[in-house]
Protein backbone atom coordinates (compact mmCIF):
# COMPACT_ATOMS: atom_id res chain seq x y z
CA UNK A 1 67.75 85.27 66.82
CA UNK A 2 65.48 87.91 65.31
CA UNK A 3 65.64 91.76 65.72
CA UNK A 4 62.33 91.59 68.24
CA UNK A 5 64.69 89.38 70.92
CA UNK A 6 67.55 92.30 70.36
CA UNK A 7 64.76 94.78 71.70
CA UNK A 8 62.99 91.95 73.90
CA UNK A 9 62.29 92.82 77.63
CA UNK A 10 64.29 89.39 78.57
CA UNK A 11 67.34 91.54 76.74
CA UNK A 12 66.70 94.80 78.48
CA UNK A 13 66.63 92.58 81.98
CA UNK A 14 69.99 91.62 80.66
CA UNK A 15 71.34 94.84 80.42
CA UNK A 16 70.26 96.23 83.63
CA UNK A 17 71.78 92.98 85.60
CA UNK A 18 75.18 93.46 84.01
CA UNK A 19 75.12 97.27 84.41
CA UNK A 20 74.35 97.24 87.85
CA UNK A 21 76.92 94.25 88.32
CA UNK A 22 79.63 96.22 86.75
CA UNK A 23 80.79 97.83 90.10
CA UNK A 24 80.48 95.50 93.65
CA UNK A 25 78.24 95.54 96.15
CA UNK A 26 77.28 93.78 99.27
CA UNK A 27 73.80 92.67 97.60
CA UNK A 28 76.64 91.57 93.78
CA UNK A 29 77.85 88.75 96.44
CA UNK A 30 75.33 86.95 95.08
CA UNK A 31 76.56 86.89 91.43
CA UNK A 32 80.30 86.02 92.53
CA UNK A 33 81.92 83.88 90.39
CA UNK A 34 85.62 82.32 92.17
CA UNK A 35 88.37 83.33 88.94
CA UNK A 36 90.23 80.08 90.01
CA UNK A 37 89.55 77.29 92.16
CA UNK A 38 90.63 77.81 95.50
CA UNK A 39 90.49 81.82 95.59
CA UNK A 40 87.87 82.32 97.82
CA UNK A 41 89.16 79.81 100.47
CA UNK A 42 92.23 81.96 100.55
CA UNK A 43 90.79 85.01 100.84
CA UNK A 44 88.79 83.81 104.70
CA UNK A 45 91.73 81.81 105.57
CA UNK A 46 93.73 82.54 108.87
CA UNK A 47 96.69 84.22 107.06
CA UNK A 48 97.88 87.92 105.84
CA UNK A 49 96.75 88.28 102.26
CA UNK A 50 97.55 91.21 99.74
CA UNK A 51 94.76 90.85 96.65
CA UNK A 52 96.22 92.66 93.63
CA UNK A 53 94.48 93.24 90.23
CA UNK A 54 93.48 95.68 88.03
CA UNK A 55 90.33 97.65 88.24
CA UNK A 56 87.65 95.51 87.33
CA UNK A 57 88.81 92.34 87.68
CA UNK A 58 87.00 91.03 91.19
CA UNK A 59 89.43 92.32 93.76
CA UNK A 60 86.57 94.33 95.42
CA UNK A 61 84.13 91.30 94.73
CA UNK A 62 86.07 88.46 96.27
CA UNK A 63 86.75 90.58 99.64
CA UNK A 64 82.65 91.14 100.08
CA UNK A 65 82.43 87.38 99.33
CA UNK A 66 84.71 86.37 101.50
CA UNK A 67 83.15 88.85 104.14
CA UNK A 68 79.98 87.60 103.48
CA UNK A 69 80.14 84.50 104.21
CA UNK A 70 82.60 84.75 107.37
CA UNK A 71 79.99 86.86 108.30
CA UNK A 72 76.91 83.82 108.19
CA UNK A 73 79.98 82.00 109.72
CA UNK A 74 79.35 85.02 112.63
CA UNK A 75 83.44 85.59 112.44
CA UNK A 76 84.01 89.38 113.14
CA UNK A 77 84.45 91.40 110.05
CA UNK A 78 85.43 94.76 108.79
CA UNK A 79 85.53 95.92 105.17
CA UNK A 80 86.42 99.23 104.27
CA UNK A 81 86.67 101.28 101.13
CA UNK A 82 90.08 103.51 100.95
CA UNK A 83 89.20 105.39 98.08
CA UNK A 84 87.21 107.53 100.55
CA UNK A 85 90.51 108.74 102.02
CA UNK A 86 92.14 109.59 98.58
CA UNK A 87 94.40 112.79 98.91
CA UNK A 88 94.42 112.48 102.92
CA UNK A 89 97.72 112.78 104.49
CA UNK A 90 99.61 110.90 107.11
CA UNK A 91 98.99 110.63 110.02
CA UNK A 92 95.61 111.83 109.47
CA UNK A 93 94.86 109.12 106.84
CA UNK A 94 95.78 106.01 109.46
CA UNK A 95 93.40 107.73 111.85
CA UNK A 96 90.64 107.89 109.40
CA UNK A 97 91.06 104.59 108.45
CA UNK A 98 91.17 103.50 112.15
CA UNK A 99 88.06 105.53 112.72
CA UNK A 100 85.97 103.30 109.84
CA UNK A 101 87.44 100.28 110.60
CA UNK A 102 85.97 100.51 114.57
CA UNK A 103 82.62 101.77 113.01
CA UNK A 104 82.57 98.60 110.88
CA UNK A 105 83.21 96.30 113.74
CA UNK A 106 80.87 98.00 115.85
CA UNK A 107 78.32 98.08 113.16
CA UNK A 108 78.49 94.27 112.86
CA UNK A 109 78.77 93.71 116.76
CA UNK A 110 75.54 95.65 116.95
CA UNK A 111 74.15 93.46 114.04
CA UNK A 112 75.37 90.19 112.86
CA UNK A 113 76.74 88.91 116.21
CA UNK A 114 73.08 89.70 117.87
CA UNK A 115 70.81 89.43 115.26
CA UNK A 116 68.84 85.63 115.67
CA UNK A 117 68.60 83.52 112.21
CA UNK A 118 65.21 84.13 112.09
CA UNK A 119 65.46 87.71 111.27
CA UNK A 120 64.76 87.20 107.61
CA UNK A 121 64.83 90.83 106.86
CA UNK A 122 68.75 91.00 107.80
CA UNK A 123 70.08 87.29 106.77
CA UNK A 124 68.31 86.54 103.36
CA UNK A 125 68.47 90.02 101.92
CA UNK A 126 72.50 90.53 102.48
CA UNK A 127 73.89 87.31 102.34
CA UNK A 128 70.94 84.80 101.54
CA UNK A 129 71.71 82.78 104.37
CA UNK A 130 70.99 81.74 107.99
CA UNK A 131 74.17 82.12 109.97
CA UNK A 132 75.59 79.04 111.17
CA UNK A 133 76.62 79.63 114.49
CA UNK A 134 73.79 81.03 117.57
CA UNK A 135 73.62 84.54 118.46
CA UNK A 136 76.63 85.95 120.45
CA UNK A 137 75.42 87.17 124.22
CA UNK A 138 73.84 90.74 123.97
CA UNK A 139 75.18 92.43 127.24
CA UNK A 140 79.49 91.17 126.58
CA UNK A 141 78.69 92.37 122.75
CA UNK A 142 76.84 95.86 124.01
CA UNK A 143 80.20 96.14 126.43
CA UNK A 144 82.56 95.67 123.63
CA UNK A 145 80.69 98.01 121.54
CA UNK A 146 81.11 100.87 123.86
CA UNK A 147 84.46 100.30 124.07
CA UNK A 148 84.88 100.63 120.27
CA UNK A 149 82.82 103.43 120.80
CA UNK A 150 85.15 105.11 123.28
CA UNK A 151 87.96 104.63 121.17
CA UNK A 152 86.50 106.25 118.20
CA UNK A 153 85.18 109.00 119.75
CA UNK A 154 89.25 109.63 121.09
CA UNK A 155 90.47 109.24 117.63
CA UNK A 156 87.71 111.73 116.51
CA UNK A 157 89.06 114.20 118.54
CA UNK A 158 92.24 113.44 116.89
CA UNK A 159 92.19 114.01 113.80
CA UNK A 160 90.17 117.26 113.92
CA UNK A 161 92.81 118.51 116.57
CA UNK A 162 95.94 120.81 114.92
CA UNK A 163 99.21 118.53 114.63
CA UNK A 164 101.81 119.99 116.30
CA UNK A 165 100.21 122.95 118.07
CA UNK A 166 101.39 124.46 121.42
CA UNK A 167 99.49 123.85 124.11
CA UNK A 168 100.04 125.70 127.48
CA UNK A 169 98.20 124.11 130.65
CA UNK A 170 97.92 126.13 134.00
CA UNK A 171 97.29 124.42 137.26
CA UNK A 172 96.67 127.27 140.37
CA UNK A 173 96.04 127.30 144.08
CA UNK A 174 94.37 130.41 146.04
CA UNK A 175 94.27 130.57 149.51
CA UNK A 176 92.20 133.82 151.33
CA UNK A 177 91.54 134.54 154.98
CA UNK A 178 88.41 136.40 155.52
CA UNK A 179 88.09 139.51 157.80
CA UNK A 180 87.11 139.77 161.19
CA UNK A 181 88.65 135.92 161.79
CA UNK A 182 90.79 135.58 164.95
CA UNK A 183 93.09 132.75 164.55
CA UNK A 184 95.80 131.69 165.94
CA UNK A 185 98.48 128.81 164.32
CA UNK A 186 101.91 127.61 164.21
CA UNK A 187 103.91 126.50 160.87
CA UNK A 188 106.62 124.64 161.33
CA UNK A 189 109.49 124.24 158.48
CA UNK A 190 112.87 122.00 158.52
CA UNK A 191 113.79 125.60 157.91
CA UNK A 192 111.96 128.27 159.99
CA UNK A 193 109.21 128.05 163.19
CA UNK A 194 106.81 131.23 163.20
CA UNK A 195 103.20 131.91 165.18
CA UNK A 196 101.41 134.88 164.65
CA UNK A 197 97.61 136.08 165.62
CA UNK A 198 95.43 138.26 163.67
CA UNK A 199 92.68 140.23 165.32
CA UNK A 200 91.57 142.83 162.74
CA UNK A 201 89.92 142.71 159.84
CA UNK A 202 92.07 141.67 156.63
CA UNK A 203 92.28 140.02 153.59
CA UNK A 204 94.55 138.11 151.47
CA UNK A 205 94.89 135.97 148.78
CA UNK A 206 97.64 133.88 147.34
CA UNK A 207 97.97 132.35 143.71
CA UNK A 208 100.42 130.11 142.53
CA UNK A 209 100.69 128.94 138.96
CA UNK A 210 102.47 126.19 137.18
CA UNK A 211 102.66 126.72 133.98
CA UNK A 212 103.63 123.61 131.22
CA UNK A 213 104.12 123.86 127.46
CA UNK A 214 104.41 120.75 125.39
CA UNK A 215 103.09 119.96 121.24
CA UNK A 216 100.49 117.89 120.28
CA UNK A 217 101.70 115.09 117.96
CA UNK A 218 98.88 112.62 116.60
CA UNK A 219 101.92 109.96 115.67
CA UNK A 220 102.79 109.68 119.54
CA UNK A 221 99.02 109.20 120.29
CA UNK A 222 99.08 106.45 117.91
CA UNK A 223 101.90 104.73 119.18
CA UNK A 224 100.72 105.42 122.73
CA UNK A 225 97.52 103.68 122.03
CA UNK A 226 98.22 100.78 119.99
CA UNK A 227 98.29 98.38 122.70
CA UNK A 228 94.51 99.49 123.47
CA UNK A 229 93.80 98.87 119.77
CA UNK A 230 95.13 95.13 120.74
CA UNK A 231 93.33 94.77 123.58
CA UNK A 232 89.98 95.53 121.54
CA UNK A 233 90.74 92.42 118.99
CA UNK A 234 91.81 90.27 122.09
CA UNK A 235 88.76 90.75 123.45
CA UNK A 236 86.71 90.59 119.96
CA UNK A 237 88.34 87.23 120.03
CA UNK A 238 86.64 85.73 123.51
CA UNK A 239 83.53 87.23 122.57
CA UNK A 240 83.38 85.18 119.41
CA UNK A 241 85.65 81.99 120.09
CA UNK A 242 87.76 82.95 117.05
CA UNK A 243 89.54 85.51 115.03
CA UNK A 244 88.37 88.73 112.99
CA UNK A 245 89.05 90.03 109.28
CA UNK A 246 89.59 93.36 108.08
CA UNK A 247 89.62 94.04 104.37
CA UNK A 248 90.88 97.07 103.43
CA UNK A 249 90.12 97.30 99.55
CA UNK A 250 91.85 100.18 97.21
CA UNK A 251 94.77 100.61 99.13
CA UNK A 252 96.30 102.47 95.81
CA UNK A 253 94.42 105.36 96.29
CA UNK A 254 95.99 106.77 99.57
CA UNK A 255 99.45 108.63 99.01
CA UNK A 256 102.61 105.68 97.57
CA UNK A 257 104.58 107.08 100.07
CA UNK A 258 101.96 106.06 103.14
CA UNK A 259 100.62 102.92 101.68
CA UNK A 260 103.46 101.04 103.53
CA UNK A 261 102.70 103.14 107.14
CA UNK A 262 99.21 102.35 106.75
CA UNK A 263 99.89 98.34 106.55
CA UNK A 264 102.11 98.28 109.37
CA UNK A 265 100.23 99.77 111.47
CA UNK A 266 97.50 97.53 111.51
CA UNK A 267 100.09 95.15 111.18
CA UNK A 268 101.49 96.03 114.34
CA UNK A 269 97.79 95.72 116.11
CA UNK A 270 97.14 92.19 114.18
CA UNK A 271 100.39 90.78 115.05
CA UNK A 272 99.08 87.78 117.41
CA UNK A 273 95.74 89.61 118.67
CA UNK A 274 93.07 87.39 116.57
CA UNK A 275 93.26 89.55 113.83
CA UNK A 276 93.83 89.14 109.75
CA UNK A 277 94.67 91.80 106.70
CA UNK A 278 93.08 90.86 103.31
CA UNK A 279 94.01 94.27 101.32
CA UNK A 280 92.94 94.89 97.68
CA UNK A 281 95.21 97.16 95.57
CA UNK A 282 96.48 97.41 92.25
CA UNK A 283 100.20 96.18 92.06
CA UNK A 284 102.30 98.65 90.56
CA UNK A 285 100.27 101.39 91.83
CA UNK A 286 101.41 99.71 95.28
CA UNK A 287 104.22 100.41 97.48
CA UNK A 288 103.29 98.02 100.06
CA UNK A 289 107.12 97.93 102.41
CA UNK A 290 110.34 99.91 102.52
CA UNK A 291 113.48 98.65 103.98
CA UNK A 292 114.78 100.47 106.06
CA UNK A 293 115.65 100.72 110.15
CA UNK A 294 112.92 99.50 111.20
CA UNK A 295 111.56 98.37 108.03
CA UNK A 296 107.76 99.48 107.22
CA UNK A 297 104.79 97.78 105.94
CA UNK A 298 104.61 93.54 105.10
CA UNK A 299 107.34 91.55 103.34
CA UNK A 300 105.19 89.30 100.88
CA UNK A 301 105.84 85.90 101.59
CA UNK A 302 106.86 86.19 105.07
CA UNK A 303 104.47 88.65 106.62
CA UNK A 304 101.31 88.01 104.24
CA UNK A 305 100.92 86.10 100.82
CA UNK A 306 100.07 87.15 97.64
CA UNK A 307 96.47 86.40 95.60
CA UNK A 308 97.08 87.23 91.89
CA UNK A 309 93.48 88.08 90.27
CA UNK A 310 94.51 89.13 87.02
CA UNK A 311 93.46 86.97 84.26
CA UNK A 312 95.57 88.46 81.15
CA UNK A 313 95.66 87.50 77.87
CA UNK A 314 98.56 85.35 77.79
CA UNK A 315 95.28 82.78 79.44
CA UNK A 316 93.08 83.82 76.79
CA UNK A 317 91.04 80.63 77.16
CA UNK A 318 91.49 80.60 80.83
CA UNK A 319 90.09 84.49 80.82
CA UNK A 320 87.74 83.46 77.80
CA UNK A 321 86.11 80.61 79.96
CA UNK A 322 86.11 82.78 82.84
CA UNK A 323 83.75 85.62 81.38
CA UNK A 324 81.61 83.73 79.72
CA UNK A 325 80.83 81.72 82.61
CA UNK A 326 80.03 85.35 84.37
CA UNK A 327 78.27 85.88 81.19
CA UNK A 328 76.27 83.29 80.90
CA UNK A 329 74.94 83.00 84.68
CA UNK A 330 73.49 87.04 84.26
CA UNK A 331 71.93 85.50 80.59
CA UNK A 332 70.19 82.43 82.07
CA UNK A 333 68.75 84.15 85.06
CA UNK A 334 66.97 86.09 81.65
CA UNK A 335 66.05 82.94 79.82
CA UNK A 336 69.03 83.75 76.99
CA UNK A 337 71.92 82.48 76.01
CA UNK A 338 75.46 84.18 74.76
CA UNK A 339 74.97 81.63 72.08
CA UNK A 340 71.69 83.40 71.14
CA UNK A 341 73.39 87.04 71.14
CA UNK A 342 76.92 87.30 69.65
CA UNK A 343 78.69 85.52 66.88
CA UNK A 344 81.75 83.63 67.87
CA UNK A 345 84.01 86.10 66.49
CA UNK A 346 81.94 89.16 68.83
CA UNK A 347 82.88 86.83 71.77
CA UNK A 348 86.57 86.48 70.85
CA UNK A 349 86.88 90.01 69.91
CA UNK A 350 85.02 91.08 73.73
CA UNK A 351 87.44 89.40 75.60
CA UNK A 352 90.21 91.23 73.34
CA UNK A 353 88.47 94.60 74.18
CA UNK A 354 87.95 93.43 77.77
CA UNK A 355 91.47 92.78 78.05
CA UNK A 356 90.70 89.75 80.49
CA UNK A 357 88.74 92.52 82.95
CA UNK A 358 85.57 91.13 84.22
CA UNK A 359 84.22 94.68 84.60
CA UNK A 360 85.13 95.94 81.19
CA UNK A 361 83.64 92.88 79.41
CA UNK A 362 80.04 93.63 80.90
CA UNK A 363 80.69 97.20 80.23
CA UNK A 364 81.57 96.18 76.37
CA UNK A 365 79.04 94.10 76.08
CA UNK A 366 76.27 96.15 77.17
CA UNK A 367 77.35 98.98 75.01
CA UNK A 368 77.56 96.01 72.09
CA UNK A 369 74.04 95.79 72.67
CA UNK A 370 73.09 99.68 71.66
CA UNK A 371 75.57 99.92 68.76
CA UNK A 372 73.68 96.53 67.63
CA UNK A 373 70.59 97.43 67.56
CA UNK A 374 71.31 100.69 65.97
CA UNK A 375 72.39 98.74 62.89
CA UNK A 376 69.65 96.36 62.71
CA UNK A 377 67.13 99.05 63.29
CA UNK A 378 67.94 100.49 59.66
CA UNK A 379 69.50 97.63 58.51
CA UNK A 380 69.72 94.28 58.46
CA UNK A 381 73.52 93.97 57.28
CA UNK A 382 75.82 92.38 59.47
CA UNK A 383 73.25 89.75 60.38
CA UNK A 384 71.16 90.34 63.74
CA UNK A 385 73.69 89.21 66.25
CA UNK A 386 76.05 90.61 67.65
CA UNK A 387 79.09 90.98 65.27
CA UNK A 388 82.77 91.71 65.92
CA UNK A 389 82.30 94.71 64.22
CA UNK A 390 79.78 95.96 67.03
CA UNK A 391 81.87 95.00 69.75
CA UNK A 392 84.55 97.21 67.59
CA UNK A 393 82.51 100.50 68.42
CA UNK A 394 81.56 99.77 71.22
CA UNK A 395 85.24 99.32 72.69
CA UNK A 396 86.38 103.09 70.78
CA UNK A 397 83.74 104.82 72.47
CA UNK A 398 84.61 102.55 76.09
CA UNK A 399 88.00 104.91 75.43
CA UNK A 400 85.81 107.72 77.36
CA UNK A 401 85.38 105.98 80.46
CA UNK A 402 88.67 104.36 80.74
CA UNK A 403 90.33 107.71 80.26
CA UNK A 404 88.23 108.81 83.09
CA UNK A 405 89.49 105.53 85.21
CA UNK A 406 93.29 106.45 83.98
CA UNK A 407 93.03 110.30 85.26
CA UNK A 408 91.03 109.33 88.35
CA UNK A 409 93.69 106.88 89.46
CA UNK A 410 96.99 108.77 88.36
CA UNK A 411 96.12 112.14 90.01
CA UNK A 412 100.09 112.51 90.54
CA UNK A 413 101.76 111.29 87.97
CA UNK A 414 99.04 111.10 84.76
CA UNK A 415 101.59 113.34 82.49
CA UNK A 416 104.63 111.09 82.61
CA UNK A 417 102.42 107.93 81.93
CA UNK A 418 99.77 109.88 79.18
CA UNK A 419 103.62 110.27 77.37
CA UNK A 420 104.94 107.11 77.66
CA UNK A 421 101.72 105.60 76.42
CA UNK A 422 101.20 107.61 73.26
CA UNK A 423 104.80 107.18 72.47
CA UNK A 424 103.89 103.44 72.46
CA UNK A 425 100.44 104.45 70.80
CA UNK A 426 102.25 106.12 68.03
CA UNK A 427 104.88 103.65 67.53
CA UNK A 428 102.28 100.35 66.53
CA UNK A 429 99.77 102.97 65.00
CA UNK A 430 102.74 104.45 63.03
CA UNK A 431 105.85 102.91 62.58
CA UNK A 432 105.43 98.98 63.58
CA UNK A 433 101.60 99.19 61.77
CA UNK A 434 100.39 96.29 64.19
CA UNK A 435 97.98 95.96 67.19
CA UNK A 436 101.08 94.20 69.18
CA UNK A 437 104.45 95.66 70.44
CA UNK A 438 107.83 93.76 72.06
CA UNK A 439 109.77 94.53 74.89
CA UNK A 440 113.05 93.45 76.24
CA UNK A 441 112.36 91.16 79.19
CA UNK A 442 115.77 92.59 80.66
CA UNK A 443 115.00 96.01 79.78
CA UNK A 444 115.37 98.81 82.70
CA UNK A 445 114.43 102.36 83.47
CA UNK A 446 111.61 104.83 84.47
CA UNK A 447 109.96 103.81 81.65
CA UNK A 448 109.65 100.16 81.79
CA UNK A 449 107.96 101.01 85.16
CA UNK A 450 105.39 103.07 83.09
CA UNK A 451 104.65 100.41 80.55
CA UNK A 452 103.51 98.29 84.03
CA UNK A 453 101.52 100.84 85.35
CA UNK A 454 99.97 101.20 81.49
CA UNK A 455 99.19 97.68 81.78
CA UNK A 456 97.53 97.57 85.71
CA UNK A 457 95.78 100.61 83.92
CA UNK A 458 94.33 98.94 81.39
CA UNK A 459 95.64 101.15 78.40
CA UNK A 460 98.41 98.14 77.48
CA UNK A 461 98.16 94.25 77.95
CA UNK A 462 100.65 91.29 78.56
CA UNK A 463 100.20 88.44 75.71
CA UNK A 464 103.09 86.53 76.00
CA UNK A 465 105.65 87.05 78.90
CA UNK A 466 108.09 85.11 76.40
CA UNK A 467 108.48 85.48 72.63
CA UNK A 468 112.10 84.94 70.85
CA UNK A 469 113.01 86.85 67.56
CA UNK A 470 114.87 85.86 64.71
CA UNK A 471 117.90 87.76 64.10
CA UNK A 472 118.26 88.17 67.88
CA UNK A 473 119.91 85.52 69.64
CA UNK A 474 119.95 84.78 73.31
CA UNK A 475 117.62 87.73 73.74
CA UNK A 476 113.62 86.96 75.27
CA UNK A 477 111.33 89.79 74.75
CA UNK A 478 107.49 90.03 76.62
CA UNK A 479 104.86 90.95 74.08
CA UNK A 480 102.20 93.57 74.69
CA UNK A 481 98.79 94.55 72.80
CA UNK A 482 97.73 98.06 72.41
CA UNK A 483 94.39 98.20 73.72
CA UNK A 484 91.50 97.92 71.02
CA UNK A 485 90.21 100.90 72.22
CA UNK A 486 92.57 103.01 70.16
CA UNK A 487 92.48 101.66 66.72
CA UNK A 488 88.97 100.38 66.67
CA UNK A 489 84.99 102.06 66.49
CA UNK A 490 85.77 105.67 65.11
CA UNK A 491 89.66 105.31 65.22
CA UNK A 492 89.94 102.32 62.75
CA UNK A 493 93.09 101.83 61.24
CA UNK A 494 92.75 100.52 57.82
CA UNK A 495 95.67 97.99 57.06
CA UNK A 496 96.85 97.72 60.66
CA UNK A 497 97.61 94.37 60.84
CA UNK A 498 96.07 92.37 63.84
CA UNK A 499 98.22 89.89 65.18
CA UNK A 500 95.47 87.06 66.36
CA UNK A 501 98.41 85.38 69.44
CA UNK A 502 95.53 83.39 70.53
CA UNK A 503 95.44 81.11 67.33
CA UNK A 504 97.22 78.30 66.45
CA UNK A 505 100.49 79.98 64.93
CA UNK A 506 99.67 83.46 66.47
CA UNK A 507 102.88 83.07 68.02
CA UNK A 508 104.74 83.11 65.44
CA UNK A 509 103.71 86.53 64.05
CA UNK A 510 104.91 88.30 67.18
CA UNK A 511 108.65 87.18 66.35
CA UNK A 512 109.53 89.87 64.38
CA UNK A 513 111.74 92.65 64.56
CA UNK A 514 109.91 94.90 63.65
CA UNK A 515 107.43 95.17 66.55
CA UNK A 516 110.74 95.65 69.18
CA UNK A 517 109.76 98.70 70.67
CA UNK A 518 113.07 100.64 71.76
CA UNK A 519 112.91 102.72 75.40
CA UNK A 520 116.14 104.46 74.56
CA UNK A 521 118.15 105.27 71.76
CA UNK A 522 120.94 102.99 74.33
CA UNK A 523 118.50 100.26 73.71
CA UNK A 524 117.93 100.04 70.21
CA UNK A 525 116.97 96.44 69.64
CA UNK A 526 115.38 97.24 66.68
CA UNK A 527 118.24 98.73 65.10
CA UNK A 528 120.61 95.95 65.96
């Protein structure tokens, strides 16, 4: 490859695909790529699912997929982003949610149930597809859609009401007899028997009022109106001879301590009404049920199932295989190859920086391409591929927008986590002088919970869930690598040794004692 293909247009082409494939979209369907065999299957079957993975790695992409093509399947479907609710509280949050989650359906009544395959303009741009099932009948659909309409419209008025105000209603009666009205009448009481007659001219009037106090609670008028919410699904049902979907994607950005209310509400509503959960959320950002009397939310593996998307780097050639393939479909619809662009140590040195994330790799790579052809544009040293030394820089300046990711997700709780993970930055940087850390696999605390998080969060990432260490019988410790971010580009640590795990005998340099990283002075491993 010579410098003019680094600055070709089929290059440039490149660069825009990936960048505008770097966060999902209903028109990225296209460009899914299933991370294992039989992922996508689960994701439309009739089941509960919750999707976990970190940002980046397809959760987002594999629930439009699957939506996509239930909907050319014309199967009712909802999908709805929950990062829009971020910072809402409850009960406020489930009614927002509820009030998307209609508009969805209603959208797609009013769309993909009507619309006839040969509306080009709707099937082939979204999904690229005719649908494979006739046009639902207009006038039930319109019927159904008012009804969704109704329903949102109440839930409107909702959640722009004042929780728990006061609210006073008066209910009054006036009677008034005019003047110059003879009359004569009898009233007759268990009680009392009068007549009287009126001959002159008079007036009066009589008001009575009943007066009633009661609060406004929007958590009753949820539970009140749940079995409407049910009715709406058993009817979506007839109208389409079969069941509807509702992703909910992001559920880690609404409040921990609602995530669980959230899910069992719309539990409660899918529970034998036609209607199945597929929720994307990051794990241990996730508190998805709490046991208690009732308990809340869904018990994974008896209420819904798990799909694991996270390919770490314990699978490097499983995650290797998997981006390039993602890769390498974006560089043939450009008439390249990766072959053609990177050396083989760029590509192994991407999916280190990548850390298995399909998002981050693209993201890598295209900043790979600028720091390249900054150095062949005064220089031809290094060759005029793309080197490992490339993809270096470019993962120290990707620090910037992961930081941005860490701060945007961790709104609550950044401090505690920004502590525990330069702690752990400064003991590989300083004391261990390696790229790789150990962990106890029994170890407990507040802080073992952090070193999770660090990973869903990118900043840390499993290698091996088991690694034995001499001196240290009986014990199994999980090894971590920092991520290349912070000792590579402008933070280069000279004589940091890299620990390469994924080679042939990599293994064997993560058994030593000095890379046990000790939570507490109680658990001093290292000093042992």
């Amino acid at each position: 490859m010579s410098n003019d293909i680094l600055n070709s247009q089929n290059l440039q082409t490149l660069v825009t695909k990936v960048e505008e494939a770097a966060r999902s979209s209903e028109e990225g369907v296209k460009h899914f790529i299933e991370p294992a065999r039989g992922t996508l299957r689960r994701a439309v079957n009739r089941r509960h699912h919750i999707v976990f993975g970190r940002r980046g790695s397809g959760k987002s992409s594999l629930l439009r997929k699957g939506g996509a093509d239930l909907t050319t399947g014309r199967r009712p479907i909802a999908y709805v982003n929950l990062e829009a609710f971020k910072g809402h509280s409850y009960p406020d949050v489930l009614l927002s949610v509820l009030i998307s989650t209609f508009q969805e359906f209603k959208q797609w009544i009013e769309t993909a149930a009507v619309n006839p395959a040969h509306k080009t303009s709707f099937w082939d741009k979204l999904f690229g597809t005719k649908p494979a099932r006739p046009a639902f009948n207009r006038r039930a659909s319109a019927l159904l859609a008012v009804k969704l309409k109704t329903q949102i419209e109440e839930l409107q008025t909702q959640l722009h009401a004042v929780e728990d105000a006061h609210l006073k209603i008066i209910r009054s009666v006036q009677e008034q007899d005019s003047s110059g009205l003879k009359a004569g009448a009898g009233m007759k009481a268990e009680w009392v028997s009068a007549s009287f007659e009126a001959s002159t001219s008079s007036a009066k009037a009589r008001r009575e009022e009943a007066e009633e106090q009661y609060r406004r609670s929007k958590i009753d008028f949820l539970h009140r109106h749940i079995m409407d919410y049910q009715q709406l699904f058993r009817d979506m049902s007839v109208l389409s001879s079969g069941d509807s979907y509702l992703f909910l994607d992001d559920l880690y950005h609404i409040r921990r301590a609602d995530q669980p209310q959230v899910i069992d509400y719309f539990h409660r509503i899918a529970k034998d009404h036609g209607l199945w959960l597929k929720i994307g959320t990051i794990r241990h950002r996730t508190d998805w049920y709490y046991h208690g009397n009732p308990p809340i939310g869904v018990k994974l593996g008896d209420d819904a199932d798990q799909i694991d998307l996270d390919i770490t780097l314990e699978k490097y050639s499983v995650a290797k295989e998997f981006l390039l393939r993602i890769l390498s479909n974006f560089a043939k619809e450009c008439a390249l190859s990766v072959s053609d662009l990177m050396t083989d140590g760029a590509v192994d040195r991407l999916v280190l920086a990548s850390g298995g994330v399909a998002r981050d790799f693209l993201s890598v790579f295209r900043m790979s391409v600028e720091v390249a052809r900054e150095r062949t544009g005064s220089s031809a040293q290094g060759g005029d591929k793309i080197n490992a030394e490339d993809v270096n820089v470019a993962a120290g300046e990707y620090d910037g927008p992961k930081r941005e990711e860490f701060k945007k997700d961790t709104p609550e709780d950044d401090q505690s986590l920004d502590e525990e993970f330069q702690t752990i930055r400064n003991f590989c940087l300083e004391e261990a002088n390696s790229n790789c850390f150990l962990l106890g696999k029994d170890a407990k605390g507040s802080e073992v919970a952090l070193i999770h998080e660090l990973v869903d969060l990118k900043l840390l990432h499993l290698v091996r869930s088991r690694v034995t260490v001499s001196g240290r019988p009986g014990k199994i410790f999980e090894a971590y690598m920092l991520d290349l971010s912070q000792y590579a580009g402008a933070r280069k640590r000279r004589g940091l040794e890299m620990i390469e795990f994924w080679k042939p005998g990599g293994q064997e340099s993560l058994r030593k004692a000095s890379l046990i990283y000790n939570i507490t002075s109680k658990q001093a491993y290292g000093s042992q």
